[in-house]
PDB file of N, CA and C in Angstrom:
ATOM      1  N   UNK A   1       0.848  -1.174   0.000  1.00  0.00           N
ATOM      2  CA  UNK A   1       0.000   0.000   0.000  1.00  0.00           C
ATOM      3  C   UNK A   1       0.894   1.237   0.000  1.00  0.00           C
ATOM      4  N   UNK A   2       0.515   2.344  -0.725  1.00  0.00           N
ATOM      5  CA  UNK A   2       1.728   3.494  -0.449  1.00  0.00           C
ATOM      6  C   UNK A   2       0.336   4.488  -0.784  1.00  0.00           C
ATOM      7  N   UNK A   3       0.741   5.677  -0.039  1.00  0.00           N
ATOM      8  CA  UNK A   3      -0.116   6.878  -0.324  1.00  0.00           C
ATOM      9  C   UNK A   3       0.932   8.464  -0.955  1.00  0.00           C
ATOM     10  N   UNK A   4      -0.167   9.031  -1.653  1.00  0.00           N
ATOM     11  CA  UNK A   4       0.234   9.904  -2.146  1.00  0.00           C
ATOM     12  C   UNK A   4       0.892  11.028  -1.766  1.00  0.00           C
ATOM     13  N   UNK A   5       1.793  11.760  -1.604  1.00  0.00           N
ATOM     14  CA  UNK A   5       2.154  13.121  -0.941  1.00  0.00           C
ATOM     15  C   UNK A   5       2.777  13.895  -2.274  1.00  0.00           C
ATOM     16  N   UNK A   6       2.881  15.172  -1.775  1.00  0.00           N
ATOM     17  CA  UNK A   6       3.751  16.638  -2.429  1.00  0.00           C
ATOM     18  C   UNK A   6       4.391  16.753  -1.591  1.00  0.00           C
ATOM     19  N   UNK A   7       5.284  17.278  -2.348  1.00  0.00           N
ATOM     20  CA  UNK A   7       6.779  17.777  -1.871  1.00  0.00           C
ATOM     21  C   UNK A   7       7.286  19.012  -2.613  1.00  0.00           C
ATOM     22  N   UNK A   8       8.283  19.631  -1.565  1.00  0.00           N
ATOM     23  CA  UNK A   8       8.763  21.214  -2.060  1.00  0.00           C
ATOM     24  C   UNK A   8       9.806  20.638  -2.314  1.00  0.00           C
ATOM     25  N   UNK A   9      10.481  20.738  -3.376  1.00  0.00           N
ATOM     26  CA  UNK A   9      12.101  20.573  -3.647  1.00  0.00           C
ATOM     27  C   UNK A   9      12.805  22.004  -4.075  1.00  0.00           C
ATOM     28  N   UNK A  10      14.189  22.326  -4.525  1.00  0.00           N
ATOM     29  CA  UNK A  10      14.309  23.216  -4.755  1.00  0.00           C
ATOM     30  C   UNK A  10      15.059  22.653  -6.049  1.00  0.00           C
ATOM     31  N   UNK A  11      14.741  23.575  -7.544  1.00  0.00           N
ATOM     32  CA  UNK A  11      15.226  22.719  -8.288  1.00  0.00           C
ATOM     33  C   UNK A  11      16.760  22.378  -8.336  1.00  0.00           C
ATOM     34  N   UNK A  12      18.035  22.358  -7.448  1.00  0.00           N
ATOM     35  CA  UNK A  12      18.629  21.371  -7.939  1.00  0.00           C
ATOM     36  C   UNK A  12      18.739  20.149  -7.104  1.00  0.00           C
ATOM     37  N   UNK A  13      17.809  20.172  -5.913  1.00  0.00           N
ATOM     38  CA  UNK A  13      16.965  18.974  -5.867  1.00  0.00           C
ATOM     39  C   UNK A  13      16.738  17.992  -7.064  1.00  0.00           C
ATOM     40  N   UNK A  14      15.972  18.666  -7.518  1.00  0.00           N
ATOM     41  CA  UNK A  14      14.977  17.820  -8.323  1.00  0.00           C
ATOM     42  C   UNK A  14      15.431  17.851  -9.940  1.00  0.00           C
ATOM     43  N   UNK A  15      16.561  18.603 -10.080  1.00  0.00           N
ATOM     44  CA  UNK A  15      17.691  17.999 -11.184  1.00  0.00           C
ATOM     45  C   UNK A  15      18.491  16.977 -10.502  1.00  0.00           C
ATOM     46  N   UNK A  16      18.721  17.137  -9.113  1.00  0.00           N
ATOM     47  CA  UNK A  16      19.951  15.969  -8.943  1.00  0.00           C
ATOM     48  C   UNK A  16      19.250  14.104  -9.192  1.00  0.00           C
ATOM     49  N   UNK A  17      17.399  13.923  -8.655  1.00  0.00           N
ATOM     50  CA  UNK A  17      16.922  13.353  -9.174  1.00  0.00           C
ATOM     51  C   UNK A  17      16.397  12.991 -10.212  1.00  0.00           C
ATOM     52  N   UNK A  18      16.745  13.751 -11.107  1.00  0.00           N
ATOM     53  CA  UNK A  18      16.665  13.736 -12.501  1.00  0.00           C
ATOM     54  C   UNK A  18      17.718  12.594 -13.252  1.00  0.00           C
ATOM     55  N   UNK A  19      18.685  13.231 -12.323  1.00  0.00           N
ATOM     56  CA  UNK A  19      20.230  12.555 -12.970  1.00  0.00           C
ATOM     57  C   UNK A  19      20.377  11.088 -12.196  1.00  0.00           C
ATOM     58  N   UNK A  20      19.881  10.797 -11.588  1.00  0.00           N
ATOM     59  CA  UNK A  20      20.213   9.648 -10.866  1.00  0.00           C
ATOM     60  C   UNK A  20      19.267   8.435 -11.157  1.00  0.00           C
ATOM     61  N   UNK A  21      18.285   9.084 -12.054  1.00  0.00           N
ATOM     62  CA  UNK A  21      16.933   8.171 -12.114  1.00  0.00           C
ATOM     63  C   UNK A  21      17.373   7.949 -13.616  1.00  0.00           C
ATOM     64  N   UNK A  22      18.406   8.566 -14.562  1.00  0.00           N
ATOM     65  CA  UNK A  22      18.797   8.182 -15.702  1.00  0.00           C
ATOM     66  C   UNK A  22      20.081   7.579 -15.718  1.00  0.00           C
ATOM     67  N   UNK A  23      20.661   7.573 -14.915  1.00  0.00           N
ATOM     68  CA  UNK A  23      21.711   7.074 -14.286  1.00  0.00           C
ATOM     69  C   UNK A  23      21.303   5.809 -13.857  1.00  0.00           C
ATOM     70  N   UNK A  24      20.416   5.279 -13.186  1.00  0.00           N
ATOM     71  CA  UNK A  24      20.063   4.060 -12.838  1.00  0.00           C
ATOM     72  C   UNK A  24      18.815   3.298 -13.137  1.00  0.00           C
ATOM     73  N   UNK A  25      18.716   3.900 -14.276  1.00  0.00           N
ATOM     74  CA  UNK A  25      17.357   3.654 -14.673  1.00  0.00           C
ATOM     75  C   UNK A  25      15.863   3.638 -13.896  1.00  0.00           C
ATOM     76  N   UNK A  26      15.526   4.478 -13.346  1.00  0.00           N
ATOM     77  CA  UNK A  26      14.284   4.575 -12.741  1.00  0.00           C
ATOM     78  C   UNK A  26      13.414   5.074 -13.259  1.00  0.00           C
ATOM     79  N   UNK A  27      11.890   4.736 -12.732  1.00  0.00           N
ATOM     80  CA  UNK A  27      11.107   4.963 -13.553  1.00  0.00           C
ATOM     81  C   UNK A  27      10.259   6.662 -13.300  1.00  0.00           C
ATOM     82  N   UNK A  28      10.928   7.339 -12.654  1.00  0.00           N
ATOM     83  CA  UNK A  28      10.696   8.706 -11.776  1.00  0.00           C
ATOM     84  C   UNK A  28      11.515   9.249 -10.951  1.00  0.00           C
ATOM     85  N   UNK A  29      11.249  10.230 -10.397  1.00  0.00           N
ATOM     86  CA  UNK A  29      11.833  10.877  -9.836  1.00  0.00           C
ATOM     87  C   UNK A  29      11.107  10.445  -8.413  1.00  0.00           C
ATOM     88  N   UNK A  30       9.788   9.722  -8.120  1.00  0.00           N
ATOM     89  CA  UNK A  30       9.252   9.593  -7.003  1.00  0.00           C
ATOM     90  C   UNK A  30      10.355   8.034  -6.576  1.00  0.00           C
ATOM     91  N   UNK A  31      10.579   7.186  -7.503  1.00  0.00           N
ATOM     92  CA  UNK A  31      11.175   6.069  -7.296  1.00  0.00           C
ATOM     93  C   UNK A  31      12.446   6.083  -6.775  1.00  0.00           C
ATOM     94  N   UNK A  32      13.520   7.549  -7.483  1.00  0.00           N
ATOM     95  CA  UNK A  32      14.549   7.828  -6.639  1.00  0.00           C
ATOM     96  C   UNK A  32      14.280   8.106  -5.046  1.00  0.00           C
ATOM     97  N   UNK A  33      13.148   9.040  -4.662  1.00  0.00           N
ATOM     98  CA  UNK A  33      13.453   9.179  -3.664  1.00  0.00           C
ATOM     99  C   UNK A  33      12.920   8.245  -2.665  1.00  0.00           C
ATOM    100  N   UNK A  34      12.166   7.031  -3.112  1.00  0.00           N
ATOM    101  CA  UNK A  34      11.675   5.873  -2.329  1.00  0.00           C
ATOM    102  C   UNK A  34      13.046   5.255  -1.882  1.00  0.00           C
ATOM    103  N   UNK A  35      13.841   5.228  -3.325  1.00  0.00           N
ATOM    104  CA  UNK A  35      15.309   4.130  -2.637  1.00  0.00           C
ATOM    105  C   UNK A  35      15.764   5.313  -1.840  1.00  0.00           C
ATOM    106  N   UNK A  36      16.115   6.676  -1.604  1.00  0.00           N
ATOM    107  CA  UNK A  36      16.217   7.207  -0.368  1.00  0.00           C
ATOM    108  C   UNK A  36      15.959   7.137   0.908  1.00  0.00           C
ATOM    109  N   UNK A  37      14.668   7.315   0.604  1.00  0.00           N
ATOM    110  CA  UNK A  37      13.975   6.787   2.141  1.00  0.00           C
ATOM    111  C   UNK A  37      14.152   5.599   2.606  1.00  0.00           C
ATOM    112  N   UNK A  38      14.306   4.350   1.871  1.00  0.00           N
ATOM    113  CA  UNK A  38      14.478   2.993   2.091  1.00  0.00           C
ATOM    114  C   UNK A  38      16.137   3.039   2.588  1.00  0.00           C
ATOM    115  N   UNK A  39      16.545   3.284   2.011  1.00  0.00           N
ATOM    116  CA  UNK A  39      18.315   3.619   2.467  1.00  0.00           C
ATOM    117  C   UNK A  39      18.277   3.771   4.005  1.00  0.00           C
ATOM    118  N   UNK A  40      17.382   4.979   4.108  1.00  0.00           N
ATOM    119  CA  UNK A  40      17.673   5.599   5.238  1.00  0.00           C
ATOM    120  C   UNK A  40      16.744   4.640   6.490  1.00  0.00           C
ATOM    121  N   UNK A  41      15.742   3.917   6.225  1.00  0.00           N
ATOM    122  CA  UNK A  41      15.589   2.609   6.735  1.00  0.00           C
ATOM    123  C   UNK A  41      16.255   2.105   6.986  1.00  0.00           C
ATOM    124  N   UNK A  42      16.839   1.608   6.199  1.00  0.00           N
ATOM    125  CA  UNK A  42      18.189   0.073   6.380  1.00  0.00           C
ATOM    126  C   UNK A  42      19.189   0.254   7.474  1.00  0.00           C
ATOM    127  N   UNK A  43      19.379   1.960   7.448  1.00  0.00           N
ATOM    128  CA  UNK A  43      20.620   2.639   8.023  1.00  0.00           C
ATOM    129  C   UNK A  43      20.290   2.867   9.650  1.00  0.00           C
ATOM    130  N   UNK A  44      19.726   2.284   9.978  1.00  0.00           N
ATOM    131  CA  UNK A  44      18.884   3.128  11.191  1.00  0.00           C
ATOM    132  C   UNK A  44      20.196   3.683  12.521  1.00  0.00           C
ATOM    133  N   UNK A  45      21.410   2.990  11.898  1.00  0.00           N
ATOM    134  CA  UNK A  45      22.522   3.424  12.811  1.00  0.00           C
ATOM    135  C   UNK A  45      23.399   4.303  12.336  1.00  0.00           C
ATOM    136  N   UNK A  46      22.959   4.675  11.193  1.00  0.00           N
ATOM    137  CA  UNK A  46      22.920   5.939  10.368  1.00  0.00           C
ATOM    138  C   UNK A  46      22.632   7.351  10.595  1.00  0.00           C
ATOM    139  N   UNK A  47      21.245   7.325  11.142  1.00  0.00           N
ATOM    140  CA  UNK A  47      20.168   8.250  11.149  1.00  0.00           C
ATOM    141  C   UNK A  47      20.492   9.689  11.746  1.00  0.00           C
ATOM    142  N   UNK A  48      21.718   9.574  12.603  1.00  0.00           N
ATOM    143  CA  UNK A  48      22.123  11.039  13.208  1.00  0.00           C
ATOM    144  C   UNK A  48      23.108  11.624  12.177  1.00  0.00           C
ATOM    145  N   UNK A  49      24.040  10.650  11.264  1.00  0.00           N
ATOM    146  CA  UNK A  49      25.116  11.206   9.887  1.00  0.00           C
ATOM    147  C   UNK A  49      23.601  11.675   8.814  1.00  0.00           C
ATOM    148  N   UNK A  50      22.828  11.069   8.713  1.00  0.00           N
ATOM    149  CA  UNK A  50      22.299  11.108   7.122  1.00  0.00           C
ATOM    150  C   UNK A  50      21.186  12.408   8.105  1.00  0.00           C
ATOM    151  N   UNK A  51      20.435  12.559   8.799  1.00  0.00           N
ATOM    152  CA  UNK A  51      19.583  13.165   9.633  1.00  0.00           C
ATOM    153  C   UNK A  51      20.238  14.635  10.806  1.00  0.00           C
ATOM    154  N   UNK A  52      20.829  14.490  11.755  1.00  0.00           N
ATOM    155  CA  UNK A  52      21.147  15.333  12.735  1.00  0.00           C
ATOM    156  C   UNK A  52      21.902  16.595  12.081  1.00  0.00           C
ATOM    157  N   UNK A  53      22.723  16.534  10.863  1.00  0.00           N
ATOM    158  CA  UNK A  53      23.294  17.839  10.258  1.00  0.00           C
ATOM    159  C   UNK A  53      22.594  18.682   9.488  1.00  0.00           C
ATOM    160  N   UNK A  54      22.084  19.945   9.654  1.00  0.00           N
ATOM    161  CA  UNK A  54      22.051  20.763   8.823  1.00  0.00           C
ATOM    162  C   UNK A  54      22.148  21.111   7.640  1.00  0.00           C
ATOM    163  N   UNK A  55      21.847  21.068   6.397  1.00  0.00           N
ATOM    164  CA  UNK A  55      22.421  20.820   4.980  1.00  0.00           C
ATOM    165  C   UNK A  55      21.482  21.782   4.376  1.00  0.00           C
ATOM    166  N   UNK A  56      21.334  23.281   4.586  1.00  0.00           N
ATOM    167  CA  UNK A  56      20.617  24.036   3.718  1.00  0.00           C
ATOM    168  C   UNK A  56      21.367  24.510   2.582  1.00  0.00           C
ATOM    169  N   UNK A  57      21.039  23.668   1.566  1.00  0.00           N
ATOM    170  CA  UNK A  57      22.071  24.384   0.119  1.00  0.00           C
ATOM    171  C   UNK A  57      21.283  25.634  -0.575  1.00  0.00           C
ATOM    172  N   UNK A  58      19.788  25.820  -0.096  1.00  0.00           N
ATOM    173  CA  UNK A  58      18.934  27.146  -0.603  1.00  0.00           C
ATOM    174  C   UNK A  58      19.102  27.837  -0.107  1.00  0.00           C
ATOM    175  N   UNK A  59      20.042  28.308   1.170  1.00  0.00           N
ATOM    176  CA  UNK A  59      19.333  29.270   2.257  1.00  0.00           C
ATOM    177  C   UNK A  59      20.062  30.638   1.930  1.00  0.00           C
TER     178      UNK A  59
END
């Protein structure tokens, strides 16, 4: 089951998923960021490197 959401990206966000979903063949840009989120699942001893830093590249 999966439900729908929107999301704000900023576009080079959503060029960098551009490039990675032709890069690895995906079928979207929603599919890149599923293997993201799933990553960040797997990682759960991860979660303060990929999560706790700051990373505003718009600001």
């Amino acid at each position: 089951m999966s439900t729908e959401m929107t999301l704000t990206l900023h576009p080079e966000q959503i060029e960098y998923l551009a490039e990675v979903g032709q890069k690895y063949n995906l079928p979207d840009a929603s599919k890149a960021i599923r293997c993201l989120v799933n990553f960040a699942i797997e990682q759960q001893d991860q979660a303060d490197a990929i999560f706790s830093e700051v990373r505003c590249r718009a600001c």
